[in-house]
C-alpha atoms as a PDB file:
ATOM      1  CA  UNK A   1     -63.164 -45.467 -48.630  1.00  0.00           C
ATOM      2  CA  UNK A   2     -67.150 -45.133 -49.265  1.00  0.00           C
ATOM      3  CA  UNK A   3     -67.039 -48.145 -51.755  1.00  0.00           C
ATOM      4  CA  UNK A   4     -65.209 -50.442 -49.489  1.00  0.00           C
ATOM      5  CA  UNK A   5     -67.118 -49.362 -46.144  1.00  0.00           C
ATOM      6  CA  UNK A   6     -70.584 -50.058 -48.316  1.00  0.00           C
ATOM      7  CA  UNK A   7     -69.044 -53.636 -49.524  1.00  0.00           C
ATOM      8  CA  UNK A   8     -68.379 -54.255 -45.915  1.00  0.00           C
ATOM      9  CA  UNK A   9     -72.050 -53.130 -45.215  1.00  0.00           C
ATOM     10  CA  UNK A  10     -73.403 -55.536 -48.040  1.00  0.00           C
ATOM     11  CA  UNK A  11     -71.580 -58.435 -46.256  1.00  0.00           C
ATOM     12  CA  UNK A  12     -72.166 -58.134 -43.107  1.00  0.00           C
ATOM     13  CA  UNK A  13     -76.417 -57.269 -44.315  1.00  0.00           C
ATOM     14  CA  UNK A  14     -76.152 -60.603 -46.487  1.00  0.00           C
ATOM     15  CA  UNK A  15     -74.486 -62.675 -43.114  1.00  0.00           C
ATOM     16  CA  UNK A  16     -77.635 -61.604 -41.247  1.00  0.00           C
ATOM     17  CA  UNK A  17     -80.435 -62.164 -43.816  1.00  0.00           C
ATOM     18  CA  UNK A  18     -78.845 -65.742 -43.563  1.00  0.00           C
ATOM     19  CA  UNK A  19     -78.539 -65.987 -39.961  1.00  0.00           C
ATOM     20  CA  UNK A  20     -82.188 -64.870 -40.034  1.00  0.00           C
ATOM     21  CA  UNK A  21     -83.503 -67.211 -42.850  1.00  0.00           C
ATOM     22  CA  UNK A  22     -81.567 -70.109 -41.245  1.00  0.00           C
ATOM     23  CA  UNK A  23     -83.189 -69.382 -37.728  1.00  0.00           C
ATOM     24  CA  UNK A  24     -86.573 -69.388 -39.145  1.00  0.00           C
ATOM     25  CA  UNK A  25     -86.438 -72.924 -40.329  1.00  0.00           C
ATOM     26  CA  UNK A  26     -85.470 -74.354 -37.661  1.00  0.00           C
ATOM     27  CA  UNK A  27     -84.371 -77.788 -39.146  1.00  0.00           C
ATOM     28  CA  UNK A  28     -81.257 -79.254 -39.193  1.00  0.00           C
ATOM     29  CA  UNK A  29     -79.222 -78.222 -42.178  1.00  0.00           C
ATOM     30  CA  UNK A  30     -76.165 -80.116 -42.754  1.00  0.00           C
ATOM     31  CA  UNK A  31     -73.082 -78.462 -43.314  1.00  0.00           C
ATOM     32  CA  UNK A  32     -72.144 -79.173 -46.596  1.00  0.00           C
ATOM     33  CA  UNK A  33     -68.809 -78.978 -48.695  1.00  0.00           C
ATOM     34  CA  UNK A  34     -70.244 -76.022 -50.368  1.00  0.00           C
ATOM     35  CA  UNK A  35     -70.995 -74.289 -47.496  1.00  0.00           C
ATOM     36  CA  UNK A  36     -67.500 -74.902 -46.706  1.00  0.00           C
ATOM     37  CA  UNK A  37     -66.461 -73.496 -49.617  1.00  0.00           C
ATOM     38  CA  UNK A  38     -68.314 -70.588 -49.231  1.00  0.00           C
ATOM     39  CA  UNK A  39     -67.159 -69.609 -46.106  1.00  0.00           C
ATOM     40  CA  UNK A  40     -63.568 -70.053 -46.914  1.00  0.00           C
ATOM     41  CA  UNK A  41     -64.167 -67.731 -49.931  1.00  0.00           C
ATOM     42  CA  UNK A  42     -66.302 -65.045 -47.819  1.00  0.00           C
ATOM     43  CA  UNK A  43     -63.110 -65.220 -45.653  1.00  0.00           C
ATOM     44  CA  UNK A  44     -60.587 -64.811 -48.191  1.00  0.00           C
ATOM     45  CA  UNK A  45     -63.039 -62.101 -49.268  1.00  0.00           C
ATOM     46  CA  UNK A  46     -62.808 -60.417 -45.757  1.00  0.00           C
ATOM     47  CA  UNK A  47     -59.284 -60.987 -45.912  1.00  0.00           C
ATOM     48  CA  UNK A  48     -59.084 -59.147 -49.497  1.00  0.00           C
ATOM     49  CA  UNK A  49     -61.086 -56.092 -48.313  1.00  0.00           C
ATOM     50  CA  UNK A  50     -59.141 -55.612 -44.564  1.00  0.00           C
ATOM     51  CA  UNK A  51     -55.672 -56.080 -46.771  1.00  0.00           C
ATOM     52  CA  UNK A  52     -57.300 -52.902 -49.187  1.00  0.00           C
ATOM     53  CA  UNK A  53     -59.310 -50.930 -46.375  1.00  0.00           C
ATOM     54  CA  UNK A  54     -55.290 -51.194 -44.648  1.00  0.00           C
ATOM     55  CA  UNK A  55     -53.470 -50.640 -47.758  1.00  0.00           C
ATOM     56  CA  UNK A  56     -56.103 -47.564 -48.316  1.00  0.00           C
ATOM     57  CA  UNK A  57     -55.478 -46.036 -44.914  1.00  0.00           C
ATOM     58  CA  UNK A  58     -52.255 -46.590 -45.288  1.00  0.00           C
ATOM     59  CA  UNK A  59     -51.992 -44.502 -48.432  1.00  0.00           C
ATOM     60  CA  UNK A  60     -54.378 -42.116 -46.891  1.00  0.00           C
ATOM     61  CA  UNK A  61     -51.895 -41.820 -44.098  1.00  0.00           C
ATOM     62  CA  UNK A  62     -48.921 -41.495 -46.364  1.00  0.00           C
ATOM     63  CA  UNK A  63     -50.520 -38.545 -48.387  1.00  0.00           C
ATOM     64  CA  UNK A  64     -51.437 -36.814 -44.925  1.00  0.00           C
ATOM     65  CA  UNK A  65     -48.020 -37.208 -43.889  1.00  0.00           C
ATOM     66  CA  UNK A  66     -46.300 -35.546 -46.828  1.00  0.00           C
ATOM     67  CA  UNK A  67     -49.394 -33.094 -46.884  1.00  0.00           C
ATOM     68  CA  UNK A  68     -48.507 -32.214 -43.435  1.00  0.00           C
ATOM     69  CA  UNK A  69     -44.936 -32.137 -43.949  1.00  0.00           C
ATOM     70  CA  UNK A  70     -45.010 -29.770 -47.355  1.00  0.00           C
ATOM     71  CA  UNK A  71     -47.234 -27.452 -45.245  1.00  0.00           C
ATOM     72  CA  UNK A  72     -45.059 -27.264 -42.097  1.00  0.00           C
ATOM     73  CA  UNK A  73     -42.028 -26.556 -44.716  1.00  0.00           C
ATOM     74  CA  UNK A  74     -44.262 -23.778 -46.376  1.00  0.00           C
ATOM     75  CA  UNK A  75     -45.004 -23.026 -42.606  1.00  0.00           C
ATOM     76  CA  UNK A  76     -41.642 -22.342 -41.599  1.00  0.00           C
ATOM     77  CA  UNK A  77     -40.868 -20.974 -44.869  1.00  0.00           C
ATOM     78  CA  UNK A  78     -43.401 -18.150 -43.941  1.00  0.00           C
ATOM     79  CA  UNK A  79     -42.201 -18.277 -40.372  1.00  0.00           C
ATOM     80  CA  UNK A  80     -38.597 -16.984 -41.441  1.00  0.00           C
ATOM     81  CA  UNK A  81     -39.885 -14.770 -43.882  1.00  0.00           C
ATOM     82  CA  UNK A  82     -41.832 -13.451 -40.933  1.00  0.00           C
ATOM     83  CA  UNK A  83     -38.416 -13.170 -39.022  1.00  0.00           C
ATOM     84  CA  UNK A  84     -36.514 -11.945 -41.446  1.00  0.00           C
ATOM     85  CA  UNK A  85     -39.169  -9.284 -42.273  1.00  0.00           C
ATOM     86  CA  UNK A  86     -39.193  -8.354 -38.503  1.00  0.00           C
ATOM     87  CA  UNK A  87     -35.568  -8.142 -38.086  1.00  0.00           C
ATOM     88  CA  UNK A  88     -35.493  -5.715 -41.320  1.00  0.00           C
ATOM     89  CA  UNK A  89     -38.416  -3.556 -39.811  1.00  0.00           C
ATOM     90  CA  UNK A  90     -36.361  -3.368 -36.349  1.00  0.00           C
ATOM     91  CA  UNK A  91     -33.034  -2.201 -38.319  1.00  0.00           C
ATOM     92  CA  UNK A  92     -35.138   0.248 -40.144  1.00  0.00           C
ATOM     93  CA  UNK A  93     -36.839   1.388 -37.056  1.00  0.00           C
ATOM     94  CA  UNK A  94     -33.107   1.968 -35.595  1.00  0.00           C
ATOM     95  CA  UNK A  95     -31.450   3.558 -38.657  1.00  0.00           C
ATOM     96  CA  UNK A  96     -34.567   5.958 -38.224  1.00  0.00           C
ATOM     97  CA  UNK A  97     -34.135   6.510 -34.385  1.00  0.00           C
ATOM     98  CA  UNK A  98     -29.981   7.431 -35.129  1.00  0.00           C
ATOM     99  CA  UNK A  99     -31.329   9.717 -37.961  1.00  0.00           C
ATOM    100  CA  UNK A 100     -33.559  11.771 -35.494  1.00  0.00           C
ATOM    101  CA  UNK A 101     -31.453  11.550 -32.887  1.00  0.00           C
ATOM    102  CA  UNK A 102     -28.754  13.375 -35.419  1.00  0.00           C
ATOM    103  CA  UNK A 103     -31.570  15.659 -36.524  1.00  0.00           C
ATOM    104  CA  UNK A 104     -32.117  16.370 -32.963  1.00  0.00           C
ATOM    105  CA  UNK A 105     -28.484  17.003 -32.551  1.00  0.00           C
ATOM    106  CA  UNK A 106     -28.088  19.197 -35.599  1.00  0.00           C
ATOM    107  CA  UNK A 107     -31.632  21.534 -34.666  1.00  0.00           C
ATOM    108  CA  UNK A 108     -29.590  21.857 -31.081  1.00  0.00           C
ATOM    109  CA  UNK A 109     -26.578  23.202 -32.999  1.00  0.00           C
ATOM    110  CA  UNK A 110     -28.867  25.568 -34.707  1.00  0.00           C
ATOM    111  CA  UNK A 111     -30.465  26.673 -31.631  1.00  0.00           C
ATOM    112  CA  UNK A 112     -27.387  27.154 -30.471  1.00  0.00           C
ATOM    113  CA  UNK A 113     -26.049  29.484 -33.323  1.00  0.00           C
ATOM    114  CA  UNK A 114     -29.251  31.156 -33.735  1.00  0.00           C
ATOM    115  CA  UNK A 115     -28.410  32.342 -29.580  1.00  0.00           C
ATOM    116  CA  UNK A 116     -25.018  33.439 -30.594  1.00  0.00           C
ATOM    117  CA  UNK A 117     -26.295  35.455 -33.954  1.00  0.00           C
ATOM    118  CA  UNK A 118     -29.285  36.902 -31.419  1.00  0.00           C
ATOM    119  CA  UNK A 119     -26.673  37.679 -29.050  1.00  0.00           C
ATOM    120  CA  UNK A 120     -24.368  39.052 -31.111  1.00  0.00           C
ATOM    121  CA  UNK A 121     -27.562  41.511 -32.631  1.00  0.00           C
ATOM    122  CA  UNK A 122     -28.594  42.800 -29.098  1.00  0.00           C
ATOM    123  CA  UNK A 123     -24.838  43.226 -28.435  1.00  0.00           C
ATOM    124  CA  UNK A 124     -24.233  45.044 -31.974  1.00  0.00           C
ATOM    125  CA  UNK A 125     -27.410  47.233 -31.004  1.00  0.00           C
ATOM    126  CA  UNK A 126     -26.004  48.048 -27.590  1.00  0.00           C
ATOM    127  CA  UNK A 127     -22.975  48.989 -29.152  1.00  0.00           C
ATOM    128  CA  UNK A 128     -24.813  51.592 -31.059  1.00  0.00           C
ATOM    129  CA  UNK A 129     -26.740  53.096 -28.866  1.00  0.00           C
ATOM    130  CA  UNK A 130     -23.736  53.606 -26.752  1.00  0.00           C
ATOM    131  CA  UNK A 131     -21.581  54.775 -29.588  1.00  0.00           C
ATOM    132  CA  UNK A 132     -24.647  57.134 -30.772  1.00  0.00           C
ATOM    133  CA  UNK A 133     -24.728  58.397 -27.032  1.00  0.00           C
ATOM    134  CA  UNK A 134     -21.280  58.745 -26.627  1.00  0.00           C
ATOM    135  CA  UNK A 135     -20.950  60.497 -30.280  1.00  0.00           C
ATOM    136  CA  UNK A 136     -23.603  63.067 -29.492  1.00  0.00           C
ATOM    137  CA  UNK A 137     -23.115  63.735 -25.900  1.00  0.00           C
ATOM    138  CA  UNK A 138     -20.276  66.073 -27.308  1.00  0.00           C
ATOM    139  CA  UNK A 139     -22.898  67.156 -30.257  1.00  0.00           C
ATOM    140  CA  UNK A 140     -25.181  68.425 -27.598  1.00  0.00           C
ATOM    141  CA  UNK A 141     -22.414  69.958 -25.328  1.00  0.00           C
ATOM    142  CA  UNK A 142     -21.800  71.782 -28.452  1.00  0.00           C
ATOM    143  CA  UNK A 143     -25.340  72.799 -29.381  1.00  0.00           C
ATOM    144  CA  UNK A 144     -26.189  73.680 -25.698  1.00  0.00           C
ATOM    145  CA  UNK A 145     -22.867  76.345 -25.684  1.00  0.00           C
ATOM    146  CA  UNK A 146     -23.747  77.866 -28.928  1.00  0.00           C
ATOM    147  CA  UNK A 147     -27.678  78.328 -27.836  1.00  0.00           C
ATOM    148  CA  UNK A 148     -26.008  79.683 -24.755  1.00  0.00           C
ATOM    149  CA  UNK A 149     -23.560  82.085 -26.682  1.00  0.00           C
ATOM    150  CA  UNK A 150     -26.625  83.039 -29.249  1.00  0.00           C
ATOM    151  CA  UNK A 151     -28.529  84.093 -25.929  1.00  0.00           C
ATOM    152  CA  UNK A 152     -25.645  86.150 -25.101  1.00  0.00           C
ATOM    153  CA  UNK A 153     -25.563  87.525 -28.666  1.00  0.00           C
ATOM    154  CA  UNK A 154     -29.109  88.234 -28.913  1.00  0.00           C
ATOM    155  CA  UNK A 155     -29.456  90.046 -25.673  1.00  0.00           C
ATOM    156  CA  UNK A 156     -26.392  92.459 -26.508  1.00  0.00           C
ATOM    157  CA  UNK A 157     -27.537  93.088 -29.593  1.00  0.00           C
ATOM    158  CA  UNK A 158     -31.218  94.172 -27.713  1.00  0.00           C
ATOM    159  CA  UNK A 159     -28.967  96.221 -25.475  1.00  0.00           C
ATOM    160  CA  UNK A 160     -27.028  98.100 -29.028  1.00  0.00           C
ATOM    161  CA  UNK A 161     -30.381  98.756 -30.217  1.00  0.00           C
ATOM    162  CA  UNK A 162     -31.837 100.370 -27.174  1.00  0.00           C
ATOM    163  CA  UNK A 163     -29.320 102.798 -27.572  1.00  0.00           C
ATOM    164  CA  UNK A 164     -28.838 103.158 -31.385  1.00  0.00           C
ATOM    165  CA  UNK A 165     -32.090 103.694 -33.672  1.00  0.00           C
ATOM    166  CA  UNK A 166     -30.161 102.311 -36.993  1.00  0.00           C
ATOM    167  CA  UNK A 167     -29.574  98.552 -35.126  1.00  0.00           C
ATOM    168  CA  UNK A 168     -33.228  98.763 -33.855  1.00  0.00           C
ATOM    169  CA  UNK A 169     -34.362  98.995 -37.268  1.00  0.00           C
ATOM    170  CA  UNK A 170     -32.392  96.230 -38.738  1.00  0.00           C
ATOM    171  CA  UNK A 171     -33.165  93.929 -35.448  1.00  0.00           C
ATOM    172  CA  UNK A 172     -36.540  94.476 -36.312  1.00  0.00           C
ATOM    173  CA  UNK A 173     -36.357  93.819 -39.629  1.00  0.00           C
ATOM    174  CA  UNK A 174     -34.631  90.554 -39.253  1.00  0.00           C
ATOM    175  CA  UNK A 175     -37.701  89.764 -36.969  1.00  0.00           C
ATOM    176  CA  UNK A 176     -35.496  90.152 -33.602  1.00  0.00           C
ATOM    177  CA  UNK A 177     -37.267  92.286 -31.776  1.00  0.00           C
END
């Protein structure tokens, strides 16, 4: 591209300096068959160098093309990969949302058991206290009679010993009196 624009620079520079030298003589100069010649070849020469500059952007245009088309297939290559890469990511992202949704489900079923196993420890406590209650409620009826009937004993053995010296003694002794 550089090589034909500078021929086209050298022609076009060599046209003028003999425009210019041809001005500054000012005579007559008969066109000749040479000059003819010349000009016929200068055209073929244009001719020569538009035909290349063409058949050069041309090829320039050709590689561009199939540049541009290998990159948009590489381009859409990446775009699917991009797609397909999304579309796994979303599946993952939903296979992850059922699993914690399950988890969810499964900490609510232990929530729920742990209730029934707390439950079922307040009610097994209850049930003991009441049974303990209800076992020594006649254990204390008991206890309360006998302290009663030991009263009883104690004071008519206080009374005996009043009257008889011998059970005094041995009331004392025992540390009853």
């Amino acid at each position: 591209m550089k090589r034909t624009t500078l021929i086209v620079l050298f022609l076009s520079a060599m046209l003028m300096g003999q425009a210019v030298y041809a001005q500054s003589e000012r005579q007559a100069v008969p066109f000749t068959q040479g000059d003819r010649d010349r000009l016929i070849r200068l055209e073929e020469g244009h001719k020569s160098l538009q035909r290349q500059i063409d058949d050069f952007k041309l090829a320039n245009q050709q590689q561009f093309d199939a540049f541009k088309l290998a990159n948009q297939q590489q381009f859409d290559g990446l775009a699917q990969r991009i797609d397909d890469l999304k579309l796994a990511n979303q599946q993952q992202i939903d296979s992850l949302r059922l699993q914690i949704n399950d988890l969810r489900a499964s900490v609510a079923d232990l929530r729920n058991l742990i209730y029934v196993v707390l439950a079922g420890m307040f009610t097994l406590v209850g049930f003991i206290l009441w049974d303990r209650r209800t076992t020594l409620s006649p254990m204390i009826f008991r206890y309360k009679a006998l302290e009663e009937r030991e009263e009883k004993i104690e004071k008519v053995l206080k009374e005996i010993a009043q009257k008889d010296p011998h059970t005094a003694e041995a009331l004392r002794h025992a540390g009853l009196l």
